[in-house]
C-alpha atoms as a PDB file:
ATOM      1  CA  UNK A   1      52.061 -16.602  24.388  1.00  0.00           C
ATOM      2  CA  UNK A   2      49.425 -13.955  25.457  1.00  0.00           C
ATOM      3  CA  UNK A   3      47.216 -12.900  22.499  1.00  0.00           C
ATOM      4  CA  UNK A   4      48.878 -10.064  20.632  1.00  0.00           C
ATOM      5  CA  UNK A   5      46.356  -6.853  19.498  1.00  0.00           C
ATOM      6  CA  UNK A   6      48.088  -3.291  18.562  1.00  0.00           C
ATOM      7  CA  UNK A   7      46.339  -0.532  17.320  1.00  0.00           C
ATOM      8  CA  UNK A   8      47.013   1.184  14.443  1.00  0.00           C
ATOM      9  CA  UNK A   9      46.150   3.828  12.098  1.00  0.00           C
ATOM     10  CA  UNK A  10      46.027   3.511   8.496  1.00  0.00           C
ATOM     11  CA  UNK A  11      44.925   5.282   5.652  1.00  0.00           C
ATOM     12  CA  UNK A  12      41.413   6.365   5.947  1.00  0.00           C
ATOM     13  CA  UNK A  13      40.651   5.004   2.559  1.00  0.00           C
ATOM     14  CA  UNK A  14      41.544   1.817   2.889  1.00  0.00           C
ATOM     15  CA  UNK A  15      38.350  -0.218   3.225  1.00  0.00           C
ATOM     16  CA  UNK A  16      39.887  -2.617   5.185  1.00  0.00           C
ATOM     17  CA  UNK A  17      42.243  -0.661   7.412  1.00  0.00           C
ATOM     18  CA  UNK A  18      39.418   1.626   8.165  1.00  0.00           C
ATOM     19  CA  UNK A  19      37.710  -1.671  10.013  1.00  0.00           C
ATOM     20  CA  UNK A  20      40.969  -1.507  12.618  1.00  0.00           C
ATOM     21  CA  UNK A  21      41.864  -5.344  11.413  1.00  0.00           C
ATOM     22  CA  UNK A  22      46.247  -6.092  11.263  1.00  0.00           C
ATOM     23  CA  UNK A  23      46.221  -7.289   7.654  1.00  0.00           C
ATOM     24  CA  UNK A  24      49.640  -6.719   7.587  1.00  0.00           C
ATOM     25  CA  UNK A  25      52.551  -7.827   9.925  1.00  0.00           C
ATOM     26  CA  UNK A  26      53.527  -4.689  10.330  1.00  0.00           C
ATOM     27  CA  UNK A  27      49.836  -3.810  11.959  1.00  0.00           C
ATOM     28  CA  UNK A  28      50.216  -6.191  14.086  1.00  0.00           C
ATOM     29  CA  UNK A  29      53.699  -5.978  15.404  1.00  0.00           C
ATOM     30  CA  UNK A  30      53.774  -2.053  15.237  1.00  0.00           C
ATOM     31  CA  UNK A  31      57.327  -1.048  17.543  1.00  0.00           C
ATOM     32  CA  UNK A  32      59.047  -4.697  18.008  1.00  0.00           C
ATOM     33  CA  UNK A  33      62.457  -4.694  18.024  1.00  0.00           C
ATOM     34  CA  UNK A  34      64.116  -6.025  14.408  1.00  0.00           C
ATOM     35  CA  UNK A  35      66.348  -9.066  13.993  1.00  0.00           C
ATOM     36  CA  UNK A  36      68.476  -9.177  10.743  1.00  0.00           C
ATOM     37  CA  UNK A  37      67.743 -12.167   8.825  1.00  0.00           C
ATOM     38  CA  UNK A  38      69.510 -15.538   8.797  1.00  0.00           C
ATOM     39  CA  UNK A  39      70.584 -16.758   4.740  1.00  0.00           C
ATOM     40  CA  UNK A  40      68.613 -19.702   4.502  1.00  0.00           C
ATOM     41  CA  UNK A  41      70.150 -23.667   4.453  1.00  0.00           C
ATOM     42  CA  UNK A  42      68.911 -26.846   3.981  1.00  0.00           C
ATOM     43  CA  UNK A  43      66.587 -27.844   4.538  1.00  0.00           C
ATOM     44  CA  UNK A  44      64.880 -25.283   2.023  1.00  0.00           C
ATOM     45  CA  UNK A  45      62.344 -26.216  -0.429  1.00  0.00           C
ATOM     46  CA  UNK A  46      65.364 -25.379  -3.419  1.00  0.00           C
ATOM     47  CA  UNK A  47      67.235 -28.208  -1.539  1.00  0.00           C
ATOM     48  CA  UNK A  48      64.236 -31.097  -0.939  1.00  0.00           C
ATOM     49  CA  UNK A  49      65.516 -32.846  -3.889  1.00  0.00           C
ATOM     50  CA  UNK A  50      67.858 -32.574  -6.979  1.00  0.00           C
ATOM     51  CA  UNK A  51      65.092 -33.946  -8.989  1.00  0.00           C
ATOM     52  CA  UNK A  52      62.683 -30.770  -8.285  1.00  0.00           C
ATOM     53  CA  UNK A  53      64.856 -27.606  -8.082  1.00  0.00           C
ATOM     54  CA  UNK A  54      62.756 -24.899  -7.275  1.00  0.00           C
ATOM     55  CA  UNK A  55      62.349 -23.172 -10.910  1.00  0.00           C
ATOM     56  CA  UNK A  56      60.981 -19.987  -9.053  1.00  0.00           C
ATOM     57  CA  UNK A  57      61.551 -18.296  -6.000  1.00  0.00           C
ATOM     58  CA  UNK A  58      61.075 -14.763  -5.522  1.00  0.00           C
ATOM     59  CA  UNK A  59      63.929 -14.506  -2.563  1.00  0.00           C
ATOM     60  CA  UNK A  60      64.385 -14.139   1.090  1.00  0.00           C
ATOM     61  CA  UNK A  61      62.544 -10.942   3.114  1.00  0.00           C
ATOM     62  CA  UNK A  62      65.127  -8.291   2.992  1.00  0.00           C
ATOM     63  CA  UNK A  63      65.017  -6.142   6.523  1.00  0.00           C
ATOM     64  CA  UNK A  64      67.065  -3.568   5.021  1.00  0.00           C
ATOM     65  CA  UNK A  65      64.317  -2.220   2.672  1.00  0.00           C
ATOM     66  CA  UNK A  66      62.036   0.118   3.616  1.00  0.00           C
ATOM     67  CA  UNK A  67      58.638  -1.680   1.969  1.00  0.00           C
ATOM     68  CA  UNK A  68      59.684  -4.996   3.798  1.00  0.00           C
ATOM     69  CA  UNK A  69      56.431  -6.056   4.962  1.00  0.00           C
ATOM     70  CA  UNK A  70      53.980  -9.519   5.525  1.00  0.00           C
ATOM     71  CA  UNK A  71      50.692  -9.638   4.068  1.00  0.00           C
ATOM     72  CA  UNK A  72      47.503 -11.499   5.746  1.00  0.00           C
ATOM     73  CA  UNK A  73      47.970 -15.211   3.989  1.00  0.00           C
ATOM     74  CA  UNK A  74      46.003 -17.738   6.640  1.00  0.00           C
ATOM     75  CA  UNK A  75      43.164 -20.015   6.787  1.00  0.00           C
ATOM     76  CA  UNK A  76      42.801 -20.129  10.288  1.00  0.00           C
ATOM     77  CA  UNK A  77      40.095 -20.081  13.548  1.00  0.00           C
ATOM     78  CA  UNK A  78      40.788 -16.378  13.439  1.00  0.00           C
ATOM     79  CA  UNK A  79      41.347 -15.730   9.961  1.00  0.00           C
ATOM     80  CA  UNK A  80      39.582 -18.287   7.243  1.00  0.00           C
ATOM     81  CA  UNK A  81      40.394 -18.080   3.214  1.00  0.00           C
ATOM     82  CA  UNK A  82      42.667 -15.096   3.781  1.00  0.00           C
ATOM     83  CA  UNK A  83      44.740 -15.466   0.928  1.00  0.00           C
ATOM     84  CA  UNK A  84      47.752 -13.377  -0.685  1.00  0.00           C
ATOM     85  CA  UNK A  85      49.105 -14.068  -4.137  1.00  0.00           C
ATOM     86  CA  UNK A  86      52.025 -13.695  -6.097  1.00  0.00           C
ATOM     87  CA  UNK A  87      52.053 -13.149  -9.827  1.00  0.00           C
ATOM     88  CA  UNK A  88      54.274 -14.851 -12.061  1.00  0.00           C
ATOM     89  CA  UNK A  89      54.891 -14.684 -16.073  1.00  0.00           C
ATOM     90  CA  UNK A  90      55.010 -19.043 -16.633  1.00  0.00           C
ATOM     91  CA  UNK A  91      56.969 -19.605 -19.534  1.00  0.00           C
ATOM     92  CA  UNK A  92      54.415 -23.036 -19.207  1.00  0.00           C
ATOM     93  CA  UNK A  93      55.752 -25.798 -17.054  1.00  0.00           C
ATOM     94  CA  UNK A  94      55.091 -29.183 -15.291  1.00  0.00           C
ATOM     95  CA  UNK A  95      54.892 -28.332 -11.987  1.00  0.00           C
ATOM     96  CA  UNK A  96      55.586 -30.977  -8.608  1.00  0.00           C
ATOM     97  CA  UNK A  97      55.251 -28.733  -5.555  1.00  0.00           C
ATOM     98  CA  UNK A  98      55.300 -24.943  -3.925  1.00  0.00           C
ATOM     99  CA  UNK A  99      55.731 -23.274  -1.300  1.00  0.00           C
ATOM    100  CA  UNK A 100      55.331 -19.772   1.024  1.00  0.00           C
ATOM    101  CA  UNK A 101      57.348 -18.107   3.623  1.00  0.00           C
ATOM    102  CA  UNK A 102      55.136 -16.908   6.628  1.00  0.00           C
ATOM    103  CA  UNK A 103      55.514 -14.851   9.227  1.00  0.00           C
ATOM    104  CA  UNK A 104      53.774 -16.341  12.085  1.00  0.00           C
ATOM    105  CA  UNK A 105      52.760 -15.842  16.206  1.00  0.00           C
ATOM    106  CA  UNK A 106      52.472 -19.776  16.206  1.00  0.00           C
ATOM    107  CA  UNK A 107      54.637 -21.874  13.617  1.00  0.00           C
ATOM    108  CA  UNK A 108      51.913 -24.568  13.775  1.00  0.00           C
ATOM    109  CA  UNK A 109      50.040 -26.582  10.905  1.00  0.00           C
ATOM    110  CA  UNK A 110      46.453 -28.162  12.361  1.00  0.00           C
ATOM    111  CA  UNK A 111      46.020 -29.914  10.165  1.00  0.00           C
ATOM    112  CA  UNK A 112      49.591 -30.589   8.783  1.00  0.00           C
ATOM    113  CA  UNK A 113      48.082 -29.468   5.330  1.00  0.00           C
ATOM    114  CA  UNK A 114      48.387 -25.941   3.099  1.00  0.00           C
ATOM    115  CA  UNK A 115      45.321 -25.257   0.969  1.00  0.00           C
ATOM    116  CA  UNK A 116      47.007 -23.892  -2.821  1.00  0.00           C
ATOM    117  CA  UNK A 117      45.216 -22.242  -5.763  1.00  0.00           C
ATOM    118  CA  UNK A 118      46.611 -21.044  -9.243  1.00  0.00           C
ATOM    119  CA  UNK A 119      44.853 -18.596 -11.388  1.00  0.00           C
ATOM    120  CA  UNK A 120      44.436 -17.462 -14.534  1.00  0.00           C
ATOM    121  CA  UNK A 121      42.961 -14.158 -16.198  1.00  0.00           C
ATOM    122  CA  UNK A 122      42.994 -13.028 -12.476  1.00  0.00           C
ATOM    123  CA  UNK A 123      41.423  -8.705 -12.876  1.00  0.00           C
ATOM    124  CA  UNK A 124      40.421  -6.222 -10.523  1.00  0.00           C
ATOM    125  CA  UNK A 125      37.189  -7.984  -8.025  1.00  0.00           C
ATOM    126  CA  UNK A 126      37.685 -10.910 -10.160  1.00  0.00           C
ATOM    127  CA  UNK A 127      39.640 -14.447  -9.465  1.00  0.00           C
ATOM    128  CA  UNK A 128      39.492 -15.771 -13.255  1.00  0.00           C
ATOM    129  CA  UNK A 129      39.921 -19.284 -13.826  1.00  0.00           C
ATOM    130  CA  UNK A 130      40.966 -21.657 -11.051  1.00  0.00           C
ATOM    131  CA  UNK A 131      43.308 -24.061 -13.184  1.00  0.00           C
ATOM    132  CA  UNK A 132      44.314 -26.142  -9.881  1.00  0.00           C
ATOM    133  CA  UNK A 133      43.852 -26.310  -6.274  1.00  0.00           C
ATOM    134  CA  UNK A 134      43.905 -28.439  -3.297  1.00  0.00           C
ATOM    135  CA  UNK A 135      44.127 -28.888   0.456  1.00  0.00           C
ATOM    136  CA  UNK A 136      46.853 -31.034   0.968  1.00  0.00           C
ATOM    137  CA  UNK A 137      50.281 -32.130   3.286  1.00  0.00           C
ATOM    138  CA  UNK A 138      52.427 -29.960   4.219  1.00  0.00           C
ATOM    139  CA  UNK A 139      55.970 -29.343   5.685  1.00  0.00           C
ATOM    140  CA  UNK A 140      56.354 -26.928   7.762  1.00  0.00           C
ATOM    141  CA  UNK A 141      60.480 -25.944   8.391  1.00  0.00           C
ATOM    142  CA  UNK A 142      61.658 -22.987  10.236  1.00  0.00           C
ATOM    143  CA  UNK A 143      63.647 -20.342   8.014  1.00  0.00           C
ATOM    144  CA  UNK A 144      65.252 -19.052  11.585  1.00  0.00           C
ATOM    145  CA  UNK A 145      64.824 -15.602   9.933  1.00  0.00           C
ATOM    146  CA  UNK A 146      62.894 -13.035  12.194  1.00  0.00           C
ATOM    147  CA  UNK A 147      60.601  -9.696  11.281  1.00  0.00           C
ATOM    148  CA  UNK A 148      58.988  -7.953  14.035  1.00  0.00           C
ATOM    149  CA  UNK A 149      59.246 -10.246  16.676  1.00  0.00           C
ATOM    150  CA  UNK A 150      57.731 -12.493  14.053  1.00  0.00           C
ATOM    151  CA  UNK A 151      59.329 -16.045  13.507  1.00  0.00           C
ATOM    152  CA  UNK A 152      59.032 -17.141   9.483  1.00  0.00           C
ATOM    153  CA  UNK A 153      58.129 -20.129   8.504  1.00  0.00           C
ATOM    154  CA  UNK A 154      58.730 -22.062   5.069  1.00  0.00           C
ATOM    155  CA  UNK A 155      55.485 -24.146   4.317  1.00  0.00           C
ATOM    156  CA  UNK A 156      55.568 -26.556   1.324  1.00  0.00           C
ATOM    157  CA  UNK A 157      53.392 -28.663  -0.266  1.00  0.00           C
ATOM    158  CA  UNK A 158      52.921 -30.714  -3.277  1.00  0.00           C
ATOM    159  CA  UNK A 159      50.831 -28.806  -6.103  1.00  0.00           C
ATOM    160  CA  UNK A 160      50.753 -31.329  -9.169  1.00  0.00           C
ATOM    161  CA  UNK A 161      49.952 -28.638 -12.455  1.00  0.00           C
ATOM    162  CA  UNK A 162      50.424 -28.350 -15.801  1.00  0.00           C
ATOM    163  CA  UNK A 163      50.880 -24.037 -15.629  1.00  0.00           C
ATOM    164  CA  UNK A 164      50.308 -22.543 -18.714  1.00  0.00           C
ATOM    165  CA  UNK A 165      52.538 -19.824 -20.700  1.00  0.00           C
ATOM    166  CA  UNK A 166      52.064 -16.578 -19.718  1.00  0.00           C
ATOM    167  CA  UNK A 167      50.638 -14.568 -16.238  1.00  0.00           C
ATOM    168  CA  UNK A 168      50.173 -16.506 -13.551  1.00  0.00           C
ATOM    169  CA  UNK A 169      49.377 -15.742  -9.963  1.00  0.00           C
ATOM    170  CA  UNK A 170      49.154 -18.275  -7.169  1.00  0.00           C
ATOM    171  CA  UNK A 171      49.066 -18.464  -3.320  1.00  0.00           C
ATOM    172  CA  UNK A 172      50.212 -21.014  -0.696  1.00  0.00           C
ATOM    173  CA  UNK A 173      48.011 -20.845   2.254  1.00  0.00           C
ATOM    174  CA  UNK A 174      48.629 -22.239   6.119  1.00  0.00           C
ATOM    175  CA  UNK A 175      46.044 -23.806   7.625  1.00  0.00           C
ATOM    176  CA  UNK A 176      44.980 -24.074  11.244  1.00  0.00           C
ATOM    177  CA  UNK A 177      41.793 -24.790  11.619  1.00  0.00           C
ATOM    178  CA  UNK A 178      41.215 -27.836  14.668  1.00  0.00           C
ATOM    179  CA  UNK A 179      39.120 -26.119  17.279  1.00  0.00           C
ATOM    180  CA  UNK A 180      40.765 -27.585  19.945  1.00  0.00           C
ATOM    181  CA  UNK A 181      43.986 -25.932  19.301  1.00  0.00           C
ATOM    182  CA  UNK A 182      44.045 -22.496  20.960  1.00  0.00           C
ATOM    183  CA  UNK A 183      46.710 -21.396  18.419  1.00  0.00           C
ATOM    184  CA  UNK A 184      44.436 -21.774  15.683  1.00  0.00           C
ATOM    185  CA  UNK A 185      42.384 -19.279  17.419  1.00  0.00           C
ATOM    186  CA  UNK A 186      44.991 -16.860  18.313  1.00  0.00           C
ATOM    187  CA  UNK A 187      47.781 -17.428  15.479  1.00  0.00           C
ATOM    188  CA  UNK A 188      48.101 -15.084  12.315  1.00  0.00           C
ATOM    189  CA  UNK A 189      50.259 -15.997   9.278  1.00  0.00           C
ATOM    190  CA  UNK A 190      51.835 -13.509   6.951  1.00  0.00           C
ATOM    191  CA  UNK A 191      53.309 -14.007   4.098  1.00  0.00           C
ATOM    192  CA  UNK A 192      56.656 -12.342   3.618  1.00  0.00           C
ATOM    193  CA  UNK A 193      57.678 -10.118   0.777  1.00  0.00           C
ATOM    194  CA  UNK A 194      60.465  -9.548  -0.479  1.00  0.00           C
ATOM    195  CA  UNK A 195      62.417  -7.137  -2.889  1.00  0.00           C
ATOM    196  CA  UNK A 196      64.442 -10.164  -5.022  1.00  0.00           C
ATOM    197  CA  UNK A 197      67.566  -9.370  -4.056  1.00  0.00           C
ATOM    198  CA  UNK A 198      68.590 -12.415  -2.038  1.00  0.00           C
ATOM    199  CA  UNK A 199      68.700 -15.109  -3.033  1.00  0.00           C
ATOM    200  CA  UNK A 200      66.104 -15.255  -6.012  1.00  0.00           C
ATOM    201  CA  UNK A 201      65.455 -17.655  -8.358  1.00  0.00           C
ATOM    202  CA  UNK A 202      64.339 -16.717 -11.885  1.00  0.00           C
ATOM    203  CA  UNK A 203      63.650 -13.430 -10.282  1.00  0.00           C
ATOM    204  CA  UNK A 204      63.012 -12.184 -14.456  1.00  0.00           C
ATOM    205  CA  UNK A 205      59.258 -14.087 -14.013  1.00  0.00           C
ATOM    206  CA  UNK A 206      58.076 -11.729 -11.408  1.00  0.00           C
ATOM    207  CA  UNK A 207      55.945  -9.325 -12.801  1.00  0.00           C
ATOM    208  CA  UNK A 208      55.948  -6.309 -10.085  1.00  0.00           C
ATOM    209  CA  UNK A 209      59.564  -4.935  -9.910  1.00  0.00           C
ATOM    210  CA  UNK A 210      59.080  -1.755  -8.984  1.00  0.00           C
ATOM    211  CA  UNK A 211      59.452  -0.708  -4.680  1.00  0.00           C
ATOM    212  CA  UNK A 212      56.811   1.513  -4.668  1.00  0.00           C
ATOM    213  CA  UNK A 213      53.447   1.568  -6.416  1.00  0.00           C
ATOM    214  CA  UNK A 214      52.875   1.365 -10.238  1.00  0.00           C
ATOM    215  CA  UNK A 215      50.746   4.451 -11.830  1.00  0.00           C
ATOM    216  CA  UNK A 216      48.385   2.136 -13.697  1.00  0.00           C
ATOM    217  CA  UNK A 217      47.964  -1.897 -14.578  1.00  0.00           C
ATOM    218  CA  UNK A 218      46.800  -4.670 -12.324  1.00  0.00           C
ATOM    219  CA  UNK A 219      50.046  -6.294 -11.271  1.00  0.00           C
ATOM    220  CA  UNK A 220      52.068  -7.394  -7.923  1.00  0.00           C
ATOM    221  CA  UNK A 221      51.043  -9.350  -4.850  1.00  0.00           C
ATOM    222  CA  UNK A 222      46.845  -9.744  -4.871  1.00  0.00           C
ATOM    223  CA  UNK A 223      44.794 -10.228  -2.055  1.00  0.00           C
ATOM    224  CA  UNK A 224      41.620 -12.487  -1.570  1.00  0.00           C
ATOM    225  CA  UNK A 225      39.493 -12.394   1.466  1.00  0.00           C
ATOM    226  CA  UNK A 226      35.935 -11.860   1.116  1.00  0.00           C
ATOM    227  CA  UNK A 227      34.763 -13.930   4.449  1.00  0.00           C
ATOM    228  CA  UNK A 228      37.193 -12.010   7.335  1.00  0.00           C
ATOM    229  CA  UNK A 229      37.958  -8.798   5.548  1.00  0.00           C
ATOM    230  CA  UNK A 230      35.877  -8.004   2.812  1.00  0.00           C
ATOM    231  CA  UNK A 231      37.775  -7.760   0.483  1.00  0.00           C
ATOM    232  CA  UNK A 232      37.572 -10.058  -3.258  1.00  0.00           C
ATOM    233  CA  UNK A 233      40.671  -9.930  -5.579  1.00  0.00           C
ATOM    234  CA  UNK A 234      42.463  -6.235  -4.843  1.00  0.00           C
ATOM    235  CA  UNK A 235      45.963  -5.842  -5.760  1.00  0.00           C
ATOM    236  CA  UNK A 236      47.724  -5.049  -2.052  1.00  0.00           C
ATOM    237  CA  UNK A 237      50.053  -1.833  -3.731  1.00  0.00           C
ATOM    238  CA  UNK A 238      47.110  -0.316  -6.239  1.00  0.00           C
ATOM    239  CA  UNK A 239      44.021  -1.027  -4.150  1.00  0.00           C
ATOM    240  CA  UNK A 240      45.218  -1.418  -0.329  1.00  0.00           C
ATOM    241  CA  UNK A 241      47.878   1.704  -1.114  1.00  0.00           C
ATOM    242  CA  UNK A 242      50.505  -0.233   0.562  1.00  0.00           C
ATOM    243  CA  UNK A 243      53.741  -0.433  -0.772  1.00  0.00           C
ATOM    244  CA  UNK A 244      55.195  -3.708  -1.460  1.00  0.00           C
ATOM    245  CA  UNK A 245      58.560  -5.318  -2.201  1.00  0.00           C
ATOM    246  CA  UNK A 246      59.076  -6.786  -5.808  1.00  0.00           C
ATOM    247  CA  UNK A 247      57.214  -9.747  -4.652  1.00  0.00           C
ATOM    248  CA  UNK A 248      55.989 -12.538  -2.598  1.00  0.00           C
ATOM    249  CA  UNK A 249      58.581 -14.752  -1.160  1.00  0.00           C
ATOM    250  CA  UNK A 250      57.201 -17.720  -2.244  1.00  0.00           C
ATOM    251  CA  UNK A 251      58.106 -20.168  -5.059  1.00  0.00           C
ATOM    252  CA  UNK A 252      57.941 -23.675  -7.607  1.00  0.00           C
ATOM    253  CA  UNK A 253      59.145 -26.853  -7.756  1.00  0.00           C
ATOM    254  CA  UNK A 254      59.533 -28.650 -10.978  1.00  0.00           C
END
């Protein structure tokens, strides 16, 4: 596939956009045609095993609302520690595994491994407290849904925590990082929101449920990326003046 660069124009203000970089899929993909999405069978990460049901999932991407979008979530040649989160309110749980759904130019792991992080006390410039992280396996399973001319990919991977009660946010990251694998240099991953209305799980713990964005607080889908774009702990809707779906479509495994 032949590297893939559109211009856009963004809000002035935007730091980031202002720079010309595609943090978000629809940046990068301005003018492809749509696809509407596929509902989602096994395997899915809610259907690995009946002994870890997923006990969070914000839902699939929903191409019939207007925020639908995919927001820079890659550690990649290209792209290093780029890295979206997805707040949570943890009623305080044993945790096995989690996952992310990606919009991707290359479905390909290189390594096979997702790097994970979960955060507490998480503020504007700020990352709190790192209560558990890792770099670690991962599966990789097409969702055979499509945004953009964008395939999505489900990438899970086991995240062994004890999450406390109360807000949570936490991102699960693609990697693709072996420098002989041109895909690493030209792929982009994007994580996919989503406004909970298919096929959620627990939808009640997601903290932003509003479509466009809230007049005040620190909530919704965060974004890390201080090495590529600049950018250290801004909320995508407040600070990036993008609005987002409910949430992330990502999600827990007991």
């Amino acid at each position: 596939m032949n590297k893939i660069f559109f211009a856009i124009v963004l809000v002035a203000a935007l730091s980031v956009a202002a720079m010309g970089q595609e943090i978000t899929a629809r940046a990068a993909a301005k003018g492809k045609a749509h696809n509407w999405p596929v509902t989602l069978a096994a395997p899915h990460a809610c259907t690995v095993s009946p002994n870890h049901p997923c006990i969070y999932y914000g839902g699939d991407m929903n191409l019939r609302d207007s925020n639908q979008n995919g927001l820079s979530n890659e550690n990649t040649l290209m792209v290093p520690k780029s890295y979206t989160y997805t707040e949570v309110v943890s009623p305080g749980v044993h945790i096995s595994a989690s996952f992310s759904n990606n919009l991707a130019f290359f479905g390909v792991l290189d390594p096979q491994t997702a790097t994970w992080q979960y955060r507490t006390g998480v503020s504007e410039g700020n990352g709190g407290t790192l209560i558990g992280s890792g770099d670690t396996p991962a599966q990789i399973t097409d969702t055979h849904r499509n945004y953009l001319g964008f395939e999505e990919f489900e990438v899970l991977t086991k995240t062994p925590l004890q999450v406390p009660v109360g807000l949570v946010w936490f991102a699960v990251t693609p990697d693709c990082t072996n420098p002989g694998n041109s895909d690493c240099t030209d792929g982009r991953y994007y994580n996919s929101t989503t406004d909970g209305t298919m096929n959620a799980i627990n939808g009640m713990h997601s903290v932003f449920s509003s479509s466009s964005c809230p007049g005040s607080g620190f909530r919704g889908p965060v974004f890390d990326s201080e090495v590529h774009f600049g950018v250290t702990f801004e909320n995508w809707c407040n600070d990036q003046k993008l609005p987002a779906s409910s949430t992330m479509s990502s999600g827990v495994l007991k």
